[in-house]
Protein backbone atom coordinates (compact mmCIF):
# COMPACT_ATOMS: atom_id res chain seq x y z
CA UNK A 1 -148.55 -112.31 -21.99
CA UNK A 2 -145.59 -114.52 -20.75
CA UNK A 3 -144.44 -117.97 -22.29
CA UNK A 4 -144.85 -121.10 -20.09
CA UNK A 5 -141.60 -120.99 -18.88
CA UNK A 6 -141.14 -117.51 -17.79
CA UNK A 7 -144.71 -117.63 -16.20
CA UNK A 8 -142.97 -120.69 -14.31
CA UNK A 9 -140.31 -118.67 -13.12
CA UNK A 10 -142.59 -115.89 -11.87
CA UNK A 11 -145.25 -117.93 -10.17
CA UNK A 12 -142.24 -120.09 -8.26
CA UNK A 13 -142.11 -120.11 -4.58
CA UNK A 14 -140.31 -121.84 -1.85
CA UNK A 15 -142.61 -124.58 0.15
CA UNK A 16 -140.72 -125.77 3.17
CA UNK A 17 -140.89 -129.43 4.43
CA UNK A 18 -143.81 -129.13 6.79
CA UNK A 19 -145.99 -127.60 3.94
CA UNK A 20 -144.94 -130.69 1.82
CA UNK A 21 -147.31 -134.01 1.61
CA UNK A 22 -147.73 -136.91 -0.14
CA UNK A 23 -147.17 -137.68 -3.40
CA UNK A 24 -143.90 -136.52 -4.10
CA UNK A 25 -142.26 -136.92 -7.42
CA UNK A 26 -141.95 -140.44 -9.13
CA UNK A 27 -138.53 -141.21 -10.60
CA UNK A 28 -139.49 -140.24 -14.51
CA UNK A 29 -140.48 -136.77 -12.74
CA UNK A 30 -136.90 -137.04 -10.54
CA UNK A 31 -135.60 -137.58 -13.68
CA UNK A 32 -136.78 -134.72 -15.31
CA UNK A 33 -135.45 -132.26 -12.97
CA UNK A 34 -131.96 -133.72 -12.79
CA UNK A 35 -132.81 -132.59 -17.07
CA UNK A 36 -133.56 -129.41 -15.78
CA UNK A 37 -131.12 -128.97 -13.60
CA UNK A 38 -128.29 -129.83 -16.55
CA UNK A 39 -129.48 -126.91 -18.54
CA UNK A 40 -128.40 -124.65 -16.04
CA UNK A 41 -125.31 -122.40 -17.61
CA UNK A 42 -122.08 -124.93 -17.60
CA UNK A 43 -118.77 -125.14 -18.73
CA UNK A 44 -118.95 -128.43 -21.22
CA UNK A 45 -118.15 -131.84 -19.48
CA UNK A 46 -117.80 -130.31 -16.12
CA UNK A 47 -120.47 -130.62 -13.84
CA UNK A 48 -119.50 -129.32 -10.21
CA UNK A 49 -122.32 -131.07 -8.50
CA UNK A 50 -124.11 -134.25 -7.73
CA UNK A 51 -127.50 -135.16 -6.94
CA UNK A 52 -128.29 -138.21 -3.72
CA UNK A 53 -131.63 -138.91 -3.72
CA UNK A 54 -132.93 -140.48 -0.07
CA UNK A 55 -135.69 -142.60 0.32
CA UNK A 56 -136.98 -145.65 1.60
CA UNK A 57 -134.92 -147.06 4.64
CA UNK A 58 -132.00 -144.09 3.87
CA UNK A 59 -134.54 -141.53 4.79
CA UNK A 60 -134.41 -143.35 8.52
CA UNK A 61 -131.01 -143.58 8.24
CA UNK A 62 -130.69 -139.62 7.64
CA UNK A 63 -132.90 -139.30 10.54
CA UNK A 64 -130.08 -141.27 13.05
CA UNK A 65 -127.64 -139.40 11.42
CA UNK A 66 -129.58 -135.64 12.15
CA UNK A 67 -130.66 -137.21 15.91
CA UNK A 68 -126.81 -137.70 16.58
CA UNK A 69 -125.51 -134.48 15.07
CA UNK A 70 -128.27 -132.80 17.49
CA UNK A 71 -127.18 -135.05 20.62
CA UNK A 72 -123.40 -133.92 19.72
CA UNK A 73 -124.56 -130.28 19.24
CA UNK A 74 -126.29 -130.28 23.32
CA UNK A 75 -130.07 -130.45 21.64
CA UNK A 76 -130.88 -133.29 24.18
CA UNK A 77 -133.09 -136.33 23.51
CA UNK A 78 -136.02 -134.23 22.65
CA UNK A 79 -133.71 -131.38 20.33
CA UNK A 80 -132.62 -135.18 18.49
CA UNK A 81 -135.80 -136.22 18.11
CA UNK A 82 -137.31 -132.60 16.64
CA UNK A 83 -134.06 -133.36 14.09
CA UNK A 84 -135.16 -136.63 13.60
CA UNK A 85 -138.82 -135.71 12.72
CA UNK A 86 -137.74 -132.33 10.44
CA UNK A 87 -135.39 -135.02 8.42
CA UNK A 88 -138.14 -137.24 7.96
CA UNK A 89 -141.05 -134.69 7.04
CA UNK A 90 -140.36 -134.21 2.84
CA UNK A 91 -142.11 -136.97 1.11
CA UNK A 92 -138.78 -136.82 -1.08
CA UNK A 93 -135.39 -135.69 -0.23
CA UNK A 94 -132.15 -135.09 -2.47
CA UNK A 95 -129.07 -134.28 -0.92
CA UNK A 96 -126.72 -131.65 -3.31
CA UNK A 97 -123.38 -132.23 -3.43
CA UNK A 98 -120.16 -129.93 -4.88
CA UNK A 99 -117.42 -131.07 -7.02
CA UNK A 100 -115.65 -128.25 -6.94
CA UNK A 101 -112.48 -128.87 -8.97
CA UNK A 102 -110.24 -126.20 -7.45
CA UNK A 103 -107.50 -126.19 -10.28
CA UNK A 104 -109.13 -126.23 -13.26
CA UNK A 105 -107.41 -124.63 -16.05
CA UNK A 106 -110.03 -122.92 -17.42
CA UNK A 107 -113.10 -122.72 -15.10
CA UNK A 108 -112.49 -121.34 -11.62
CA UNK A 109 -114.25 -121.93 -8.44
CA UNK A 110 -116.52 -119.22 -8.53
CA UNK A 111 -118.08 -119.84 -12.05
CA UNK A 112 -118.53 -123.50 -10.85
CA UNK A 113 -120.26 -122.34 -7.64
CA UNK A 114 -122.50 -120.42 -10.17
CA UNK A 115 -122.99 -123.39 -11.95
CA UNK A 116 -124.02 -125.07 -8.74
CA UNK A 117 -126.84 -122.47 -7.77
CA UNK A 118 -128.11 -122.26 -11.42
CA UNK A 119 -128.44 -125.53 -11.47
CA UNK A 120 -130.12 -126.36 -7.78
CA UNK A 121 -132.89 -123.37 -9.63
CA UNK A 122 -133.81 -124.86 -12.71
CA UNK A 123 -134.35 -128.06 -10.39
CA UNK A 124 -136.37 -126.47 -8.26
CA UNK A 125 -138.20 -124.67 -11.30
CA UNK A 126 -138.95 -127.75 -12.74
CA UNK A 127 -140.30 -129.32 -9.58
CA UNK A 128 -142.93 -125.88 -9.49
CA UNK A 129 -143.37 -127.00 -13.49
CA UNK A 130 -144.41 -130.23 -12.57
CA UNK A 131 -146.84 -129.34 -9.81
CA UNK A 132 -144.48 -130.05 -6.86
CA UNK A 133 -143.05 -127.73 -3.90
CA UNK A 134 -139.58 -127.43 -3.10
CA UNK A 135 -137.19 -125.78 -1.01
CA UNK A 136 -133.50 -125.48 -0.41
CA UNK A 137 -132.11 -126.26 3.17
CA UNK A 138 -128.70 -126.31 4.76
CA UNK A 139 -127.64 -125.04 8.18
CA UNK A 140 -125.26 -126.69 10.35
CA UNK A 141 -125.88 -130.10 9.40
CA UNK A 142 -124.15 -129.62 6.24
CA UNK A 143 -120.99 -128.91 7.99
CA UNK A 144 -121.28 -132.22 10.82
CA UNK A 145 -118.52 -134.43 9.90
CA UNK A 146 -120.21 -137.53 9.98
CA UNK A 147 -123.42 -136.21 8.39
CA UNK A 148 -120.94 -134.61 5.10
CA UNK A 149 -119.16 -137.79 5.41
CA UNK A 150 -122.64 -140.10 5.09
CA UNK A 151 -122.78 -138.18 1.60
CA UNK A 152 -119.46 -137.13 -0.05
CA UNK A 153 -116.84 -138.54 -1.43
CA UNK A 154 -113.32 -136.74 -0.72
CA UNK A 155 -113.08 -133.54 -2.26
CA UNK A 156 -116.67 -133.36 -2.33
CA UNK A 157 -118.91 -130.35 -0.12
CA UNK A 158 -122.19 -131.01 1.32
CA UNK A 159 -124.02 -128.00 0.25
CA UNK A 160 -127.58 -129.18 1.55
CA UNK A 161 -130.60 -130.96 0.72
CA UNK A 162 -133.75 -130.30 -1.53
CA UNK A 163 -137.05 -131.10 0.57
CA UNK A 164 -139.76 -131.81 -2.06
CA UNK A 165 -143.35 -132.98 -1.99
CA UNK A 166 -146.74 -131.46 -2.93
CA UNK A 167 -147.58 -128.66 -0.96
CA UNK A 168 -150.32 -129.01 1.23
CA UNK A 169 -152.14 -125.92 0.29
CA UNK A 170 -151.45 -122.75 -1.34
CA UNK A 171 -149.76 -119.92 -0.17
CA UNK A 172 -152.36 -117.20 1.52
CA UNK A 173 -149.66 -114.34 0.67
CA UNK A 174 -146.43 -115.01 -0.90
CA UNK A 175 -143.64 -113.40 1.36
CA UNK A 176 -142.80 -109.56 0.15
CA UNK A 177 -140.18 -110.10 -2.33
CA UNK A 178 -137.27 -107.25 -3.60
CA UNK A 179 -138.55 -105.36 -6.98
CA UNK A 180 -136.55 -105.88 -10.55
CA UNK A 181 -135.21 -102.25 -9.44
CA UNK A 182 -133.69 -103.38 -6.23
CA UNK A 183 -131.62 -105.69 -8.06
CA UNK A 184 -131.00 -104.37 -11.53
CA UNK A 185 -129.57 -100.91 -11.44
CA UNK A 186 -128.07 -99.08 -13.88
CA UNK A 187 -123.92 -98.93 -13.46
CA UNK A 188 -122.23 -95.97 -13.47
CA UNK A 189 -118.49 -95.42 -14.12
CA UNK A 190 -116.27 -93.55 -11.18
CA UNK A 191 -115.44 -90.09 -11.78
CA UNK A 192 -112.46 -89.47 -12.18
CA UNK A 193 -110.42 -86.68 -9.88
């Protein structure tokens, strides 16, 4: 038998915005995965990420922001408003943001980047903990100048946005996943000539 947690982590699945409905999380259960998402493995004080959460009147103003990257991009009034709609679907969005600090003495890029990922996990973990669906999204958008500059601050990287909600039903068959063995092999040294 598994503990709670791991049977969290191996029951977890991604829900995509237009599987997500009302209620999405309050701010105490917000709150709780920012927790979660601070646990992930770190280097101390440095935390190479943020969190934006959009709601209320920001989630319209996403919306414009999606609708103009899509009129930019040749989508045409109806491509902007399909944009428009997709940014507005989550009951609850929250934008992630890197603070990569490129030269740190003792942490390099990569192992914050790790950070980053481990961290965007346990959020999403503890969104599946707490009942909720959740999935990761980027594309394009992330890399829009006006959309990255809506978000970051300089020296910051859009990475993408967390769509969350409760999903509207449950999965009829979970998407085939790769076994333990097609990611944990057994290393074997080079021969040697």
């Amino acid at each position: 038998m598994t503990d709670s947690a791991l049977d969290t982590l191996l029951t977890r699945y991604s829900v995509g915005p237009k599987h997500l409905v009302e209620p999405g999380p309050d701010d105490a259960q917000l709150a709780l995965m920012a927790q979660a998402a601070l646990r992930a493995p770190d280097h101390a004080e440095l935390v190479p990420y943020r969190f934006k959460l959009v709601r209320g009147a920001a989630k319209q103003a996403m919306a414009d922001l999606f609708a103009d990257a899509a009129r930019e991009a040749g989508k045409g009034e109806d491509g902007a408003a399909l944009d428009a709609e997709r940014a507005l679907r989550p009951p609850v969005t929250v934008a992630v943001i890197a603070r990569i600090d490129l030269g740190h003495p003792q942490v390099p890029a990569h192992e914050q980047w790790a950070a980053l990922g481990g961290a965007v996990a346990n959020f999403l973990t503890a969104a599946h903990a707490l009942g909720f669906g959740g999935k990761m999204l980027s594309g394009a958008k992330v890399r829009h100048p006006a959309i990255a500059a809506a978000f970051c601050a300089p020296g910051e990287t859009l990475v993408g946005w967390i769509a969350l909600g409760t999903p509207a039903r449950k999965p009829s068959g979970l998407a085939r996943k790769p076994s333990a063995t097609d990611v944990m092999q057994d290393w074997h040294p080079p021969c040697k000539p």
